[in-house]
N, C-alpha and C. Protein backbone atom coordinates (compact mmCIF):
# COMPACT_ATOMS: atom_id res chain seq x y z
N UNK A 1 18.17 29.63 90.41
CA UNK A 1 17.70 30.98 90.63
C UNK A 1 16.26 30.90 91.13
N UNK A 2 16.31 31.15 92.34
CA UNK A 2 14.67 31.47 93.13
C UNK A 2 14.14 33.10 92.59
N UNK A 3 13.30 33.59 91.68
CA UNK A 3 12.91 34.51 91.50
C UNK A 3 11.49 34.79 92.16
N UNK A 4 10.64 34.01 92.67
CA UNK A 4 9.61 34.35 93.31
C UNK A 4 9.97 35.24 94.27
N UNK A 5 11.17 34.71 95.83
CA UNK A 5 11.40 35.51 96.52
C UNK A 5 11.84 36.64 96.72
N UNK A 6 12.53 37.04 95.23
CA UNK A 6 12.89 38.19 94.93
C UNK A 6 12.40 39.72 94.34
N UNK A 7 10.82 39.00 93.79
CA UNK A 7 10.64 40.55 93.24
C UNK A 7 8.75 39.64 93.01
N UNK A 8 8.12 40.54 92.11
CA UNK A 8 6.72 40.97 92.64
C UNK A 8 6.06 40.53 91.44
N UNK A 9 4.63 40.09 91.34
CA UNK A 9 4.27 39.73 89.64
C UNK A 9 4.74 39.91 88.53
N UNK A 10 4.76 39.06 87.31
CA UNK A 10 4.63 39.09 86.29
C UNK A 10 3.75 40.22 85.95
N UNK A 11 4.10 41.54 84.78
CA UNK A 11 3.11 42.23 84.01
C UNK A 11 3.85 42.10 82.39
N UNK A 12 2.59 42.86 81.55
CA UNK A 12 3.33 42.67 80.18
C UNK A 12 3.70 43.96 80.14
N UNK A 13 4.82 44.07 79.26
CA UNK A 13 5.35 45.13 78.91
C UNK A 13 5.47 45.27 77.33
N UNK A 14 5.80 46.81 76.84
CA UNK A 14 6.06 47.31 75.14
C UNK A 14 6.52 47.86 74.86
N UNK A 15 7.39 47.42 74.01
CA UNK A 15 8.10 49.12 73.20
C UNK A 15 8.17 48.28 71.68
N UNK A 16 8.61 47.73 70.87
CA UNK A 16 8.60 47.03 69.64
C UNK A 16 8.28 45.46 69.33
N UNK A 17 8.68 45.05 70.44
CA UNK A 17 8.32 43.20 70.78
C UNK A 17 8.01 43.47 72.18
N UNK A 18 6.79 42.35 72.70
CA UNK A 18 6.26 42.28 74.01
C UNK A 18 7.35 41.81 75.18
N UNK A 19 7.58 42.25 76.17
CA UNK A 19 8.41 41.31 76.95
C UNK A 19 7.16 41.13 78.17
N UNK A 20 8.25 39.93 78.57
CA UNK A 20 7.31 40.00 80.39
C UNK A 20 8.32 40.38 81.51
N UNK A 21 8.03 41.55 82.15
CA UNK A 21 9.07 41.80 83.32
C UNK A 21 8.40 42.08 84.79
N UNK A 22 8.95 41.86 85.82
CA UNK A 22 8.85 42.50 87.31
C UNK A 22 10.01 42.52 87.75
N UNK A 23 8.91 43.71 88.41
CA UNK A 23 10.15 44.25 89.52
C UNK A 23 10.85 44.04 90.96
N UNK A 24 12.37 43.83 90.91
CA UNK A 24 12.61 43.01 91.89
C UNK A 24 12.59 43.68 93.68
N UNK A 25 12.07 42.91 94.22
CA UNK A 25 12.20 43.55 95.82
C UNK A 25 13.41 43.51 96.35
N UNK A 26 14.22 42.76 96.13
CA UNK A 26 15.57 42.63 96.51
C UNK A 26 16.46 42.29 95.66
N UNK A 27 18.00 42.62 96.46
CA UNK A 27 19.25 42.14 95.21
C UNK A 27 19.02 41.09 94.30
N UNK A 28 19.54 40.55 92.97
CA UNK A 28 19.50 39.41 92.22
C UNK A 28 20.55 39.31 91.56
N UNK A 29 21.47 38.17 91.32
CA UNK A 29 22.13 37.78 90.54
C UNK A 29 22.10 36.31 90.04
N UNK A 30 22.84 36.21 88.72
CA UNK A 30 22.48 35.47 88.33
C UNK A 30 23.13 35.28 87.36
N UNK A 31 23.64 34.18 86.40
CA UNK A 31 24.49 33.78 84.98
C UNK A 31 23.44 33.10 83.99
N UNK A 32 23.75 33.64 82.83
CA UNK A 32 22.51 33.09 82.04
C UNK A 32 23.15 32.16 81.36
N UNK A 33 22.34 31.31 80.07
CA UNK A 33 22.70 30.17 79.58
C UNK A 33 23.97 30.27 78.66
N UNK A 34 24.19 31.81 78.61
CA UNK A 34 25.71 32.20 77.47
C UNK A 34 26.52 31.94 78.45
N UNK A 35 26.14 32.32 79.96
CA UNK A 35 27.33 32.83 81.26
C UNK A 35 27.61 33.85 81.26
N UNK A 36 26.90 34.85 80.96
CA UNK A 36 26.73 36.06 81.53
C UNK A 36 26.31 36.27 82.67
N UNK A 37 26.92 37.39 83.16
CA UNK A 37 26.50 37.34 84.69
C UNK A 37 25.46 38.57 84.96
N UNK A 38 24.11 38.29 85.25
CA UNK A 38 23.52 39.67 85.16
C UNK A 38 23.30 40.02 87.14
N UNK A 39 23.27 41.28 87.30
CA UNK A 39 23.22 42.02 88.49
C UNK A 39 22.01 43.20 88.48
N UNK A 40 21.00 42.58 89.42
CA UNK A 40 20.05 43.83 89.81
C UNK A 40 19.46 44.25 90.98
N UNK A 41 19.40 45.06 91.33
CA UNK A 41 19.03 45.61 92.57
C UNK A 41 17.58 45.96 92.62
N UNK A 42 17.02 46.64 94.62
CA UNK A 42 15.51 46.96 94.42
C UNK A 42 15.02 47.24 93.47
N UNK A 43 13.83 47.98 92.90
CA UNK A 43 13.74 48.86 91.91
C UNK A 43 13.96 48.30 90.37
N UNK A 44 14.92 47.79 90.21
CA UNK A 44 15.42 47.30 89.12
C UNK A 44 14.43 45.98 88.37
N UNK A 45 14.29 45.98 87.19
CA UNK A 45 13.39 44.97 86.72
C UNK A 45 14.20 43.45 85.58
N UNK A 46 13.30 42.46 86.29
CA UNK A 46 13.88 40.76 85.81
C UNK A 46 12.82 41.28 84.52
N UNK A 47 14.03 41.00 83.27
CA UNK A 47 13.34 40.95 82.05
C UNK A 47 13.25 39.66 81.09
N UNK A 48 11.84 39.45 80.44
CA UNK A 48 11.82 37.68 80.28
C UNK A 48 11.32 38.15 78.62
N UNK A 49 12.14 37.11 77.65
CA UNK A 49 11.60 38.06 76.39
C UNK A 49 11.06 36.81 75.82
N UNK A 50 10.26 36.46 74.92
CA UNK A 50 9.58 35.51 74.60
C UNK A 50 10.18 34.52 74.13
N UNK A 51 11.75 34.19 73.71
CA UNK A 51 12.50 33.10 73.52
C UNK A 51 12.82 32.36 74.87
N UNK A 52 12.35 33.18 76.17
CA UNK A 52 12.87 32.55 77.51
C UNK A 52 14.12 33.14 77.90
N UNK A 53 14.55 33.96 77.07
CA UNK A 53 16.19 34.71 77.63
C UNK A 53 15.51 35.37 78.40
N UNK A 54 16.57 35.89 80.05
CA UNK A 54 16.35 37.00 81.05
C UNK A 54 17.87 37.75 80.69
N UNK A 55 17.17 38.97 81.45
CA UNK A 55 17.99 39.49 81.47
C UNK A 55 17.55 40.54 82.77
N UNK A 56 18.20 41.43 83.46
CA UNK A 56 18.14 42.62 84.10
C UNK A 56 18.30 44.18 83.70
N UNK A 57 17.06 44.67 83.30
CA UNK A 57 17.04 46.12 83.28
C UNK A 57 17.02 47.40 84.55
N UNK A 58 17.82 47.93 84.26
CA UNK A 58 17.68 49.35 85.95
C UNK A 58 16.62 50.18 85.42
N UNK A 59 16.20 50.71 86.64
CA UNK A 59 14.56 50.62 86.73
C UNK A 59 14.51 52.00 85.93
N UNK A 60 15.58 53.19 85.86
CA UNK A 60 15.39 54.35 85.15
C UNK A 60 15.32 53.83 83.47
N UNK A 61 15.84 52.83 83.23
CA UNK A 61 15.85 52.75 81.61
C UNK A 61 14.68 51.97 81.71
N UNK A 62 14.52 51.02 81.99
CA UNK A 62 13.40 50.12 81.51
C UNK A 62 11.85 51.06 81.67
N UNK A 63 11.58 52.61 82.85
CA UNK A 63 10.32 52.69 83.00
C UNK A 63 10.41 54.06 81.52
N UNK A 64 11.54 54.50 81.29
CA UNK A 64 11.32 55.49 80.31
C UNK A 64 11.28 54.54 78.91
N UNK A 65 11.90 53.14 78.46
CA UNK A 65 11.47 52.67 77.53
C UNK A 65 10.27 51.85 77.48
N UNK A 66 10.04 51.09 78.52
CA UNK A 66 8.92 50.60 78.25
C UNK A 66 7.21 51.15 78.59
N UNK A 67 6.11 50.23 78.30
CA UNK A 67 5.28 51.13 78.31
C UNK A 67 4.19 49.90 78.90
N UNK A 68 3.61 49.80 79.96
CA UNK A 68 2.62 48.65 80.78
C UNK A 68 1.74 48.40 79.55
N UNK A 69 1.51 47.09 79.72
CA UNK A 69 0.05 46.76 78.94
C UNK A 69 -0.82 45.55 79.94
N UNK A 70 -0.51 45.31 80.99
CA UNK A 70 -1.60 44.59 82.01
C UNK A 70 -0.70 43.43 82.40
N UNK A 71 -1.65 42.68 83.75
CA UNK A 71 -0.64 41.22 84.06
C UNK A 71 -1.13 40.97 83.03
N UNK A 72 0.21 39.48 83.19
CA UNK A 72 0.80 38.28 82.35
C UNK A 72 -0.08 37.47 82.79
N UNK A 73 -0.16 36.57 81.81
CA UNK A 73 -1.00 35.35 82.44
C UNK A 73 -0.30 33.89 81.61
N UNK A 74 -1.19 33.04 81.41
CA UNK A 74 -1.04 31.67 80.96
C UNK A 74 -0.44 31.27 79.93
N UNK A 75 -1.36 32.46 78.65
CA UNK A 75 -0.73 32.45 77.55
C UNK A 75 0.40 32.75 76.72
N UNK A 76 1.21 33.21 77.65
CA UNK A 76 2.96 33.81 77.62
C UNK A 76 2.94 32.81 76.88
N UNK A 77 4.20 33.27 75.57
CA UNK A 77 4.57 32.00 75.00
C UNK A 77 5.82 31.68 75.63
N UNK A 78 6.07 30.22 75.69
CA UNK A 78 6.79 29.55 75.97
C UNK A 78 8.03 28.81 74.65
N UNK A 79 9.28 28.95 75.58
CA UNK A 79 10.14 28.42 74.63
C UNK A 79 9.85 27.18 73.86
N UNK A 80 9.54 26.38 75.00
CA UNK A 80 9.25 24.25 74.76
C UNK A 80 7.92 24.58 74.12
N UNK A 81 6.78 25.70 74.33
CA UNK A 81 5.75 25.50 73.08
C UNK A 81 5.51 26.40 72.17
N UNK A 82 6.04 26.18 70.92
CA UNK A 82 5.70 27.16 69.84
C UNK A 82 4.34 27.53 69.75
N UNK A 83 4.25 29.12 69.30
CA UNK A 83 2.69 29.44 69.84
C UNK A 83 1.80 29.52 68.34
N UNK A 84 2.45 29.18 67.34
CA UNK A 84 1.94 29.24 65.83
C UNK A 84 2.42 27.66 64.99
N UNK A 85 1.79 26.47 64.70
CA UNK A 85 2.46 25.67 64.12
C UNK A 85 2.64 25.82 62.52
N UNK A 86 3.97 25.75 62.19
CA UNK A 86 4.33 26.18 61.17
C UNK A 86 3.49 24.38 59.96
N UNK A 87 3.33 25.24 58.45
CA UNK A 87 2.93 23.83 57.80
C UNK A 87 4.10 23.65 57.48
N UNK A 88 4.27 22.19 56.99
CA UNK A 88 5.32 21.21 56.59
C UNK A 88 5.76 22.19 55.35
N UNK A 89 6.35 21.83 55.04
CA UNK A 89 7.17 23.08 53.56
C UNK A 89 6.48 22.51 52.23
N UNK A 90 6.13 23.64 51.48
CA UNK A 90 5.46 22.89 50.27
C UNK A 90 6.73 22.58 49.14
N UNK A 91 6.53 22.03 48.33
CA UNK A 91 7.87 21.77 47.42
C UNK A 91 7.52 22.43 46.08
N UNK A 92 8.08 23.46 45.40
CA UNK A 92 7.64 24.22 44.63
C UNK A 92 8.19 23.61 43.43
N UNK A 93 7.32 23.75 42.09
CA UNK A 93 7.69 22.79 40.80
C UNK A 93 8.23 24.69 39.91
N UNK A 94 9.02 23.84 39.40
CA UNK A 94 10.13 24.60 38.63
C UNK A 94 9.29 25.35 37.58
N UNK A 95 8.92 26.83 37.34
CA UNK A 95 8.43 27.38 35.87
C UNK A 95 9.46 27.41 35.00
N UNK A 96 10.67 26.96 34.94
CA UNK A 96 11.66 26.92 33.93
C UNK A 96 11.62 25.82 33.36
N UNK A 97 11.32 26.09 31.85
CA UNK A 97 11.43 24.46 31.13
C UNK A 97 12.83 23.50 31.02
N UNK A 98 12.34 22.22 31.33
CA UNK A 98 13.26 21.51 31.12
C UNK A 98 14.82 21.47 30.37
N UNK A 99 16.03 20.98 30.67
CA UNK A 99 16.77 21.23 29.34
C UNK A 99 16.54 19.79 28.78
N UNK A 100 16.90 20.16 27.74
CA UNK A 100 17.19 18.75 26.72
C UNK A 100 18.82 18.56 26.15
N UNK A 101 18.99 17.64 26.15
CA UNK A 101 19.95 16.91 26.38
C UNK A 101 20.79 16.64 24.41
């Protein structure tokens, strides 16, 4: 999938979780990693949600739900880099006393 030639910057977008979407200049199709087949036209917006899934929104739903918040830039998180490193798990000691035997 060539998406550069198809549609116009990266901006961020909002409504409950951030996505990153633009809007496409021309037809797009495309099968995602389930094999779904998504279909969008002019107007219509490539939607990128922070796990790296796309998908295609039509441009009447996506401009009445979502809401601009500026271009995208560098710091998009990325699938291959987690953007918070989690600590190693602590191992919690038991407040229940022992049994005896």
């Amino acid at each position: 999938m060539n998406v550069r030639k198809t549609s116009a910057a990266w901006k961020i977008y909002r409504t409950r979780f951030l996505i990153k979407a633009r809007q496409l200049t021309q037809p797009l199709l495309f099968v995602d990693a389930l094999g779904r087949e998504h279909c969008g036209q002019p107007g219509d917006y490539l939607v990128e949600s922070s796990d790296g899934a796309r998908r295609i929104a039509p441009r009447l739903i996506f401009e009445d739900v979502y809401v601009a918040m500026g271009p995208a830039d560098e710091h998009w998180p990325s699938r291959l880099e987690p953007t918070v490193a989690l600590p190693a798990p602590k191992r919690r000691l038991s407040t229940r006393p022992a049994a005896t035997a």
